[in-house]
PDB file of N, CA and C in Angstrom:
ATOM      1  N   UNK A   1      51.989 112.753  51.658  1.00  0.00           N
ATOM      2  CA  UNK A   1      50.578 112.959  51.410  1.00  0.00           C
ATOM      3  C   UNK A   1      50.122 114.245  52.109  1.00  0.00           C
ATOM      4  N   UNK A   2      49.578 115.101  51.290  1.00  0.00           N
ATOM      5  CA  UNK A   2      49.006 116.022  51.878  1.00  0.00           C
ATOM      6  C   UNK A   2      47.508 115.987  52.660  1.00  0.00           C
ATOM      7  N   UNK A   3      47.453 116.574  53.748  1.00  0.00           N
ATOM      8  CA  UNK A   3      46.094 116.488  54.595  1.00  0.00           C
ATOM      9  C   UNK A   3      45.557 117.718  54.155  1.00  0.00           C
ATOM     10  N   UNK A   4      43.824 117.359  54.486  1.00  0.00           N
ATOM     11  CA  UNK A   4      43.178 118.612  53.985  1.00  0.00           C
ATOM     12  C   UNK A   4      43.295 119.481  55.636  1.00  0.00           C
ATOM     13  N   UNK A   5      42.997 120.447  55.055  1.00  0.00           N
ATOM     14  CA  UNK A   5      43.176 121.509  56.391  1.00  0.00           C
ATOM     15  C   UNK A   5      42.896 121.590  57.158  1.00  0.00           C
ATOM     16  N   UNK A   6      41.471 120.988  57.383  1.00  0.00           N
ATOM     17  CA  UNK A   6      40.599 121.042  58.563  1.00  0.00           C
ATOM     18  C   UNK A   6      40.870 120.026  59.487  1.00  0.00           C
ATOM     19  N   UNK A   7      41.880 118.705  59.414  1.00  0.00           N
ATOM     20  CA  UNK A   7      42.655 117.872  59.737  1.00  0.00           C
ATOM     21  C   UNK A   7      43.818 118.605  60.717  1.00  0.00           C
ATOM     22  N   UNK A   8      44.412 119.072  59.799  1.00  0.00           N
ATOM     23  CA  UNK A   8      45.397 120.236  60.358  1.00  0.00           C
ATOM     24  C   UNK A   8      44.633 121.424  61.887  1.00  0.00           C
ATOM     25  N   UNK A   9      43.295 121.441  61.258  1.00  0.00           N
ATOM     26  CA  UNK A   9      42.605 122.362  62.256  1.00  0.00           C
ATOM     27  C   UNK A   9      42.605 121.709  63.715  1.00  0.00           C
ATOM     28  N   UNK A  10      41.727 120.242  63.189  1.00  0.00           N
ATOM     29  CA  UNK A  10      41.892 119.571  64.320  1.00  0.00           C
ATOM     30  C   UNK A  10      42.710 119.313  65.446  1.00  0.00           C
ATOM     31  N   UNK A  11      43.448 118.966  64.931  1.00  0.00           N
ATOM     32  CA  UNK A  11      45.180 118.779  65.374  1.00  0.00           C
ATOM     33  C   UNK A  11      45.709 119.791  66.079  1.00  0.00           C
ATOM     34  N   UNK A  12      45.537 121.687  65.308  1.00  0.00           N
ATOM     35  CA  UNK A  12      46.277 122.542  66.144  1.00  0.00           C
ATOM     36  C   UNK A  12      45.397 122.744  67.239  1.00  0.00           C
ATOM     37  N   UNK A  13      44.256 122.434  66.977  1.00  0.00           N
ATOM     38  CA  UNK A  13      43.530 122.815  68.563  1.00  0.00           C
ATOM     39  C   UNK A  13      43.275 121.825  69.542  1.00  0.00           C
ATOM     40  N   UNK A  14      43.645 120.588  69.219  1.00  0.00           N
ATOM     41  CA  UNK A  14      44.402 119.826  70.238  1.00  0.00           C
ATOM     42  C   UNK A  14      45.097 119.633  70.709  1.00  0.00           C
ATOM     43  N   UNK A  15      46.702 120.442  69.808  1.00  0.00           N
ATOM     44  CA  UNK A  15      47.435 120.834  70.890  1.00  0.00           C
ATOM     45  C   UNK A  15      47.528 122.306  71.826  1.00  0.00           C
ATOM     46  N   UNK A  16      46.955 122.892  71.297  1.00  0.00           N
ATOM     47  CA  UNK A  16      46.483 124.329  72.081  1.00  0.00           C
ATOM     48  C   UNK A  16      45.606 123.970  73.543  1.00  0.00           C
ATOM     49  N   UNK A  17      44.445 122.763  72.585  1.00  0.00           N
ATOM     50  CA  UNK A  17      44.234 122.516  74.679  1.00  0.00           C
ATOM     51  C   UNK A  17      45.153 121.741  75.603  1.00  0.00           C
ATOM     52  N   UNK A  18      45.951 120.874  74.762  1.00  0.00           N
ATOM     53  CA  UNK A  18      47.037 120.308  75.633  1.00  0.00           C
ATOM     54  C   UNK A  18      47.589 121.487  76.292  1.00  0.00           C
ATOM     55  N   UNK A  19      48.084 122.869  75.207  1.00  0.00           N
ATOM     56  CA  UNK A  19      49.232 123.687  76.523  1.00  0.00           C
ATOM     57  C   UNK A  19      47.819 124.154  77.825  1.00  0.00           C
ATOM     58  N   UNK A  20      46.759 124.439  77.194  1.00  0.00           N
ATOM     59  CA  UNK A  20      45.971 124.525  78.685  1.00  0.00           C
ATOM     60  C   UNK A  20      46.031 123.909  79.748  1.00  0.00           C
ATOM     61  N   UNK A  21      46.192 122.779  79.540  1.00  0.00           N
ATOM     62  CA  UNK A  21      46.472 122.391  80.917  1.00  0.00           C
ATOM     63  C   UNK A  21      47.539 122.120  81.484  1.00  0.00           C
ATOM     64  N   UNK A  22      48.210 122.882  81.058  1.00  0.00           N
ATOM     65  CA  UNK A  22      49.690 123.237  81.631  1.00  0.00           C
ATOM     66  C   UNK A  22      49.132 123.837  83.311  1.00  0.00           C
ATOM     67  N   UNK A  23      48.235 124.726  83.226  1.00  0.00           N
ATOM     68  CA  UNK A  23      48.126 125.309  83.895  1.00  0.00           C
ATOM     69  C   UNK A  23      47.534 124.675  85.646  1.00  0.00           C
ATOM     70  N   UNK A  24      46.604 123.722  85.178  1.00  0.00           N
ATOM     71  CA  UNK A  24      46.334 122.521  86.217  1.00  0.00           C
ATOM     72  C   UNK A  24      47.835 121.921  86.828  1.00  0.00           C
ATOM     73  N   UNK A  25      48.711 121.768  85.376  1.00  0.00           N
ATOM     74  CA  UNK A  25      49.651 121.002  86.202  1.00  0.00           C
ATOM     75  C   UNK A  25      50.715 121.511  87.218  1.00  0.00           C
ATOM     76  N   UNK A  26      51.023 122.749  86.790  1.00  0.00           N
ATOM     77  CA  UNK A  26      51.317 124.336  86.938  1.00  0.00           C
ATOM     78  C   UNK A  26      50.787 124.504  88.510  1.00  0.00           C
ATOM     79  N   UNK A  27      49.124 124.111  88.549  1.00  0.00           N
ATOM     80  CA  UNK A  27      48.862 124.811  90.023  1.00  0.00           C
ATOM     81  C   UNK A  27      48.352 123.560  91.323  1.00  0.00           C
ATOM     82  N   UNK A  28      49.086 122.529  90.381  1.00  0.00           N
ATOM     83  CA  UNK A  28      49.605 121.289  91.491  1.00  0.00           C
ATOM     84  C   UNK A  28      49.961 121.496  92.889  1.00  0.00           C
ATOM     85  N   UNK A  29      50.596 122.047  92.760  1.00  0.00           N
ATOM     86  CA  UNK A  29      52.041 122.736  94.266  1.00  0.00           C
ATOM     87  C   UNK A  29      50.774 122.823  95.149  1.00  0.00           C
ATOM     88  N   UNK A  30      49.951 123.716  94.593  1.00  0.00           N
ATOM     89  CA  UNK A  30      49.197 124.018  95.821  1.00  0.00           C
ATOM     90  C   UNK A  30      48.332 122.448  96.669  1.00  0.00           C
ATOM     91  N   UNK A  31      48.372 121.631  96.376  1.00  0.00           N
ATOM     92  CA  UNK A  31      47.847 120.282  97.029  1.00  0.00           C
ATOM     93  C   UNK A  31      48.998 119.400  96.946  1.00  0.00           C
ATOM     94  N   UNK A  32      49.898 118.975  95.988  1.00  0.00           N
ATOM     95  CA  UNK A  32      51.175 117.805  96.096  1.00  0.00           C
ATOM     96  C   UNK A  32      52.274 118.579  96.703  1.00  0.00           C
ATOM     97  N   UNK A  33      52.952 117.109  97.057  1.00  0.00           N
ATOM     98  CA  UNK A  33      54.495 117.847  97.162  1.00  0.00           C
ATOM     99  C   UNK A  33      55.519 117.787  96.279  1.00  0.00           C
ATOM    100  N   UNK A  34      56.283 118.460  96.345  1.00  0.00           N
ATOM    101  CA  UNK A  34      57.391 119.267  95.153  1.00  0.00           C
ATOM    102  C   UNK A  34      57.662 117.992  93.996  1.00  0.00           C
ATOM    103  N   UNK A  35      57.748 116.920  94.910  1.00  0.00           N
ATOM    104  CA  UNK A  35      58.459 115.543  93.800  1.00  0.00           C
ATOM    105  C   UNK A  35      57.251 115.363  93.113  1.00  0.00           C
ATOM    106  N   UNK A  36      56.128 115.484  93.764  1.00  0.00           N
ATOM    107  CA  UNK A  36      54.980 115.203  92.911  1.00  0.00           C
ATOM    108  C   UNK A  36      54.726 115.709  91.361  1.00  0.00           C
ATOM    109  N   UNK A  37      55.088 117.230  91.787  1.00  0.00           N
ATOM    110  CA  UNK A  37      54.608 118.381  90.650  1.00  0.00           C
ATOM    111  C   UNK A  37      55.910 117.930  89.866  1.00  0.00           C
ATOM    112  N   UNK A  38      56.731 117.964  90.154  1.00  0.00           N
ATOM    113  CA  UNK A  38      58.092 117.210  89.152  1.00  0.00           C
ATOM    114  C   UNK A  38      57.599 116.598  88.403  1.00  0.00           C
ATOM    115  N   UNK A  39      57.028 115.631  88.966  1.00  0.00           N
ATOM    116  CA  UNK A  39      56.498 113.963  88.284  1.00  0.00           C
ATOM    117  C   UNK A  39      55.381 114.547  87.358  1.00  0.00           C
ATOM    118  N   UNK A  40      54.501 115.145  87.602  1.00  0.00           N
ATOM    119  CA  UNK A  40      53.448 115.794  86.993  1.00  0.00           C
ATOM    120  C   UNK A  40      54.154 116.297  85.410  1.00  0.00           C
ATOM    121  N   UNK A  41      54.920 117.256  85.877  1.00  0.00           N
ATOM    122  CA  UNK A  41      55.511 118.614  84.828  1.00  0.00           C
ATOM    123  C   UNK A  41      56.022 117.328  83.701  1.00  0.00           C
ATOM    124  N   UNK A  42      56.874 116.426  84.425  1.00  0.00           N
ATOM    125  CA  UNK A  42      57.400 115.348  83.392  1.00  0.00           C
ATOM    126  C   UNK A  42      56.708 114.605  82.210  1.00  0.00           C
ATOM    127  N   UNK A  43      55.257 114.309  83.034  1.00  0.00           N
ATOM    128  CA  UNK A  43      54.354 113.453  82.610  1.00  0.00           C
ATOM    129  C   UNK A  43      53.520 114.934  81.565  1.00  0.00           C
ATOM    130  N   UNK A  44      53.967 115.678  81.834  1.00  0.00           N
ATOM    131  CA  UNK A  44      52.930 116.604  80.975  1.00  0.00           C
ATOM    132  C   UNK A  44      54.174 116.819  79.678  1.00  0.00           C
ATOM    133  N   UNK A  45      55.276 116.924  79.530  1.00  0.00           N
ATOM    134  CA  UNK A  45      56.114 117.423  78.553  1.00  0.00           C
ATOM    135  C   UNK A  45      55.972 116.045  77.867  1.00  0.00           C
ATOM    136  N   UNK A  46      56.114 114.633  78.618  1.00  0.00           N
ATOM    137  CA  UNK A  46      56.246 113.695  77.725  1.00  0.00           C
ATOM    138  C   UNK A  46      54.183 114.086  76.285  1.00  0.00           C
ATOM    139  N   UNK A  47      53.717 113.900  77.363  1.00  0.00           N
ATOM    140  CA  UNK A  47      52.067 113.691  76.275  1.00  0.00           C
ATOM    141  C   UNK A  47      52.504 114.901  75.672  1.00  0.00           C
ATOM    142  N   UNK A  48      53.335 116.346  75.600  1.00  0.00           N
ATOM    143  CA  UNK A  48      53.372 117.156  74.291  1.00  0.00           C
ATOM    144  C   UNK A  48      53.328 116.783  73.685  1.00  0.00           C
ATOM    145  N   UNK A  49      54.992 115.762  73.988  1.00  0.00           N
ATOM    146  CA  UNK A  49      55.888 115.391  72.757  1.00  0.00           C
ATOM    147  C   UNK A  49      54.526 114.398  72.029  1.00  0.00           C
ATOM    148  N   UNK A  50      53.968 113.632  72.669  1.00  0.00           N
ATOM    149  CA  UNK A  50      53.301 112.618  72.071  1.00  0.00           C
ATOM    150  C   UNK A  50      52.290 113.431  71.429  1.00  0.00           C
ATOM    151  N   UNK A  51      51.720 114.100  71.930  1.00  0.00           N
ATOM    152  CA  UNK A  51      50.712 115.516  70.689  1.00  0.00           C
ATOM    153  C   UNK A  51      51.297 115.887  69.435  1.00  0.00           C
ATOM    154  N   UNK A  52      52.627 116.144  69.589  1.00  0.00           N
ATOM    155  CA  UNK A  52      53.236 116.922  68.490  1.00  0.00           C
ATOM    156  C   UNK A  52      53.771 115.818  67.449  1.00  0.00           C
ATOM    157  N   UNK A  53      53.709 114.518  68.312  1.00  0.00           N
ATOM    158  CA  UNK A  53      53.981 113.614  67.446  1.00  0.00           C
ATOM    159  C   UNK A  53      52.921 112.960  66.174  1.00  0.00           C
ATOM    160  N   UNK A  54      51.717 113.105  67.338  1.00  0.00           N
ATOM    161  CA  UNK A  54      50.372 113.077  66.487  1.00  0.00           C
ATOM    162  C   UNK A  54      49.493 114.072  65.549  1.00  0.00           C
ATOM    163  N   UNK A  55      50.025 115.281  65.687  1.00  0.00           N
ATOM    164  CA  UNK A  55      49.806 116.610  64.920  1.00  0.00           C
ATOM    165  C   UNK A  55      50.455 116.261  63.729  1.00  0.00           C
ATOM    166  N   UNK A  56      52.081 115.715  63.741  1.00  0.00           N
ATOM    167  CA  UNK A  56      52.666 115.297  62.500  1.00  0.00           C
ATOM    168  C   UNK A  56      52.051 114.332  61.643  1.00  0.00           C
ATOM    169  N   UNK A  57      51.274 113.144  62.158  1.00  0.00           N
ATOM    170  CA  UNK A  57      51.556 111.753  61.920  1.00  0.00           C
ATOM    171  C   UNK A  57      50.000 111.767  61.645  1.00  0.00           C
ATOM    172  N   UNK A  58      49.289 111.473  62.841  1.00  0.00           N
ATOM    173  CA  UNK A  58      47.654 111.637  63.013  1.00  0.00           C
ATOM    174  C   UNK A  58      47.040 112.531  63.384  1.00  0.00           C
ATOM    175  N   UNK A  59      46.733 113.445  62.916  1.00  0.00           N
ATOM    176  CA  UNK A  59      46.463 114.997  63.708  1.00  0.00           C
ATOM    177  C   UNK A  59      44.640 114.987  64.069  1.00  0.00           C
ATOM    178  N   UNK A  60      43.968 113.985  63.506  1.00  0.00           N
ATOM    179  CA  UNK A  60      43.021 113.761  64.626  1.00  0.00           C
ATOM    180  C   UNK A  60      42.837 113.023  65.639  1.00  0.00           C
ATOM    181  N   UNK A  61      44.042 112.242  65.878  1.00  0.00           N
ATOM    182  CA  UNK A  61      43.824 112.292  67.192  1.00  0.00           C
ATOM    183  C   UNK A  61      44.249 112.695  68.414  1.00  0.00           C
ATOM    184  N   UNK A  62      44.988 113.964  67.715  1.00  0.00           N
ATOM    185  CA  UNK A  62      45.732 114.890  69.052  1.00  0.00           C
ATOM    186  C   UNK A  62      45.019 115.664  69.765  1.00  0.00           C
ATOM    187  N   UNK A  63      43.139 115.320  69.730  1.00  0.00           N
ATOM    188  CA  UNK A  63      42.861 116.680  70.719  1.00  0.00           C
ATOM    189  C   UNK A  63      42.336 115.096  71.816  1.00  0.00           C
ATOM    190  N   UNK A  64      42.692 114.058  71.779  1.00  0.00           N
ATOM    191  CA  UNK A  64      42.699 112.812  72.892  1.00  0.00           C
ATOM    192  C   UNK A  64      43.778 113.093  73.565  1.00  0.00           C
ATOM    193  N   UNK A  65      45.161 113.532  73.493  1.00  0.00           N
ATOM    194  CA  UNK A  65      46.180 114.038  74.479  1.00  0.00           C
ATOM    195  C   UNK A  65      45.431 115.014  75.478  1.00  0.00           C
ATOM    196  N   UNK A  66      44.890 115.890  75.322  1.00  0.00           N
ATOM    197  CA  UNK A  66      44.586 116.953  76.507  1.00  0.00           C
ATOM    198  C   UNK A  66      43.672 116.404  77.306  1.00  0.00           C
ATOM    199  N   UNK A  67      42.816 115.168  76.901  1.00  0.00           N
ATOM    200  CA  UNK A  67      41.626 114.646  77.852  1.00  0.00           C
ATOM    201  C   UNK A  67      42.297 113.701  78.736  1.00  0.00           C
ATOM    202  N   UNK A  68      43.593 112.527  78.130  1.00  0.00           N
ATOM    203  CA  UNK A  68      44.564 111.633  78.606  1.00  0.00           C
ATOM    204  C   UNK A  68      44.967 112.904  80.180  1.00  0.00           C
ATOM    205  N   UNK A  69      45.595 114.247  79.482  1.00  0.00           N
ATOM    206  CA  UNK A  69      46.540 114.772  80.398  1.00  0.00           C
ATOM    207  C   UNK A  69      45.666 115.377  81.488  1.00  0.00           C
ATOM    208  N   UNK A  70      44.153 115.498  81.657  1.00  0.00           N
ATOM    209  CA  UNK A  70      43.633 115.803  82.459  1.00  0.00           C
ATOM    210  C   UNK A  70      43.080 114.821  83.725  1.00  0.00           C
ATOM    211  N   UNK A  71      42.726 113.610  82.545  1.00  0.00           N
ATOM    212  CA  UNK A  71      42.234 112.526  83.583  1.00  0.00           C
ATOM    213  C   UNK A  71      43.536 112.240  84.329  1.00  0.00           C
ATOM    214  N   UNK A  72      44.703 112.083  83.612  1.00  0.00           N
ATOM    215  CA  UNK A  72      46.058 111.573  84.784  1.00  0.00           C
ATOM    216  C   UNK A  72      46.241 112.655  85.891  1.00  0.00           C
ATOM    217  N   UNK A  73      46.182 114.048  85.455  1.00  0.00           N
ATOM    218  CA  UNK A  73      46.160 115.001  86.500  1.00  0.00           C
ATOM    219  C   UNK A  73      45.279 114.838  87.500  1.00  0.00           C
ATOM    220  N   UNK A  74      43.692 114.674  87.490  1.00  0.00           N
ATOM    221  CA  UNK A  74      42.697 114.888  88.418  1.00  0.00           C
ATOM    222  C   UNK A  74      43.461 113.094  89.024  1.00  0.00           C
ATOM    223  N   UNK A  75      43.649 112.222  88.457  1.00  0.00           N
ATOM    224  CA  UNK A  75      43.313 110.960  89.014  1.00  0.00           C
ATOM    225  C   UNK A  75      44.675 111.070  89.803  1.00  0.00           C
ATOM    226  N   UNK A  76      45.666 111.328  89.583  1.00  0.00           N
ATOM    227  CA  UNK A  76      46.874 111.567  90.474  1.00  0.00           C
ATOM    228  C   UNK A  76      46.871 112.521  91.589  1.00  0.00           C
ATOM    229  N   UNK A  77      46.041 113.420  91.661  1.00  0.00           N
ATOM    230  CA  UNK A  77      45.682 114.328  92.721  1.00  0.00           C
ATOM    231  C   UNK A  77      44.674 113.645  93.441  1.00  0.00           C
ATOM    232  N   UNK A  78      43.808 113.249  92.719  1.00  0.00           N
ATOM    233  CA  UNK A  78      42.562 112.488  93.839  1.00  0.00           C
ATOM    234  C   UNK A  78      43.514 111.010  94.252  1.00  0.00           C
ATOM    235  N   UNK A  79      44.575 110.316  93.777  1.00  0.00           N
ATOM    236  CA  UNK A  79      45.099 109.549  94.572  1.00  0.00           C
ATOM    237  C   UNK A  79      45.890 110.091  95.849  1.00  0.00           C
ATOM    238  N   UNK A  80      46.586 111.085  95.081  1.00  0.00           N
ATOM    239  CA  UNK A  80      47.429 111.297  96.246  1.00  0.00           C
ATOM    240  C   UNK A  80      46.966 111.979  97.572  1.00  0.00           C
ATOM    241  N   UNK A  81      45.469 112.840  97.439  1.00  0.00           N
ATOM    242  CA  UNK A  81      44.597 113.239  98.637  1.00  0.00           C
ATOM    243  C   UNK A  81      44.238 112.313  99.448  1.00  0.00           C
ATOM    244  N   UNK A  82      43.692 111.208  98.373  1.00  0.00           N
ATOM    245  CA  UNK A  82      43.008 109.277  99.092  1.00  0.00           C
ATOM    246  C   UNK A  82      44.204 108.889  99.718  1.00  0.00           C
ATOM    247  N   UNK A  83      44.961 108.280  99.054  1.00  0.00           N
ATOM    248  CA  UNK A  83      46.429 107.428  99.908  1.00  0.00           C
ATOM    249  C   UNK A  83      47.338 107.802 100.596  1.00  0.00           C
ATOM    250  N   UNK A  84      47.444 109.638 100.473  1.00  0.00           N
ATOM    251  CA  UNK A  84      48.477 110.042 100.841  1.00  0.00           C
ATOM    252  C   UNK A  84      48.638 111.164 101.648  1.00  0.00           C
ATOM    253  N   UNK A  85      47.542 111.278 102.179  1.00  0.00           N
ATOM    254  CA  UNK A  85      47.075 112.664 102.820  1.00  0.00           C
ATOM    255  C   UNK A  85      47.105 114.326 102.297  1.00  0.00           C
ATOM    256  N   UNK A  86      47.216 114.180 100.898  1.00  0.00           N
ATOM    257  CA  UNK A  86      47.519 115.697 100.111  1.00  0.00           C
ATOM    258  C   UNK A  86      46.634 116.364 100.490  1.00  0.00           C
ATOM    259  N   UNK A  87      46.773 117.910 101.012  1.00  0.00           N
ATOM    260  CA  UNK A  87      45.396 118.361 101.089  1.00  0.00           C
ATOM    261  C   UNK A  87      46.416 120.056 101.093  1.00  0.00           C
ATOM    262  N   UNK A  88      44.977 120.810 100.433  1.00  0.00           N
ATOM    263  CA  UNK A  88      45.308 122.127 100.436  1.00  0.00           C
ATOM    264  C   UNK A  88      45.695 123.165 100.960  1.00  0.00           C
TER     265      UNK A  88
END
C-alpha cells in the first residue's frame, strides 16, 4: 500500500529529531560515568532502530521516538544526579 507523502513527511522528520538528540546523549559524559553513557548510546541506537522501524511500518508515529528518547535521557540523568551523586 502506498502512503500519501505527507505521512512519509511525518515520519522523516521524526526521525531527523530522533538523530538530534544524539547530541544530549553524546554530551552525557559530562555528568555520568563512562558505563552510563554506554548504556545511554545503547538505549539511543536501539529507539533508531525502533524509528526506522516505524518510518517503514507507521510513519506517524515516529516523531513519538525522539520525545520517548528525551524523557529517558533527562529522567536517567536526573536519576542518576538524585541516587547517585552525578554531578558536573
Amino acid at each position: 500500500m502506498k502512503r500519501p507523502w505527507w505521512q512519509l513527511a511525518v515520519g522523516w522528520i521524526g526521525l531527523l529529531l530522533h538523530l538530534g538528540t544524539l547530541v544530549f546523549y553524546a554530551a552525557s559524559g559530562l555528568v555520568a560515568p563512562g558505563w552510563a553513557v554506554v548504556l545511554l548510546l545503547v538505549v539511543w541506537a536501539v529507539l533508531l532502530g525502533v524509528a526506522i522501524w516505524l518510518l517503514r511500518t507507521r510513519p506517524l508515529w515516529t516523531p513519538v521516538v525522539p520525545i520517548a528518547a528525551w524523557v529517558i535521557w533527562w529522567s536517567s540523568l536526573s536519576a542518576g544526579e538524585a541516587w547517585l551523586n552525578w554531578t558536573a
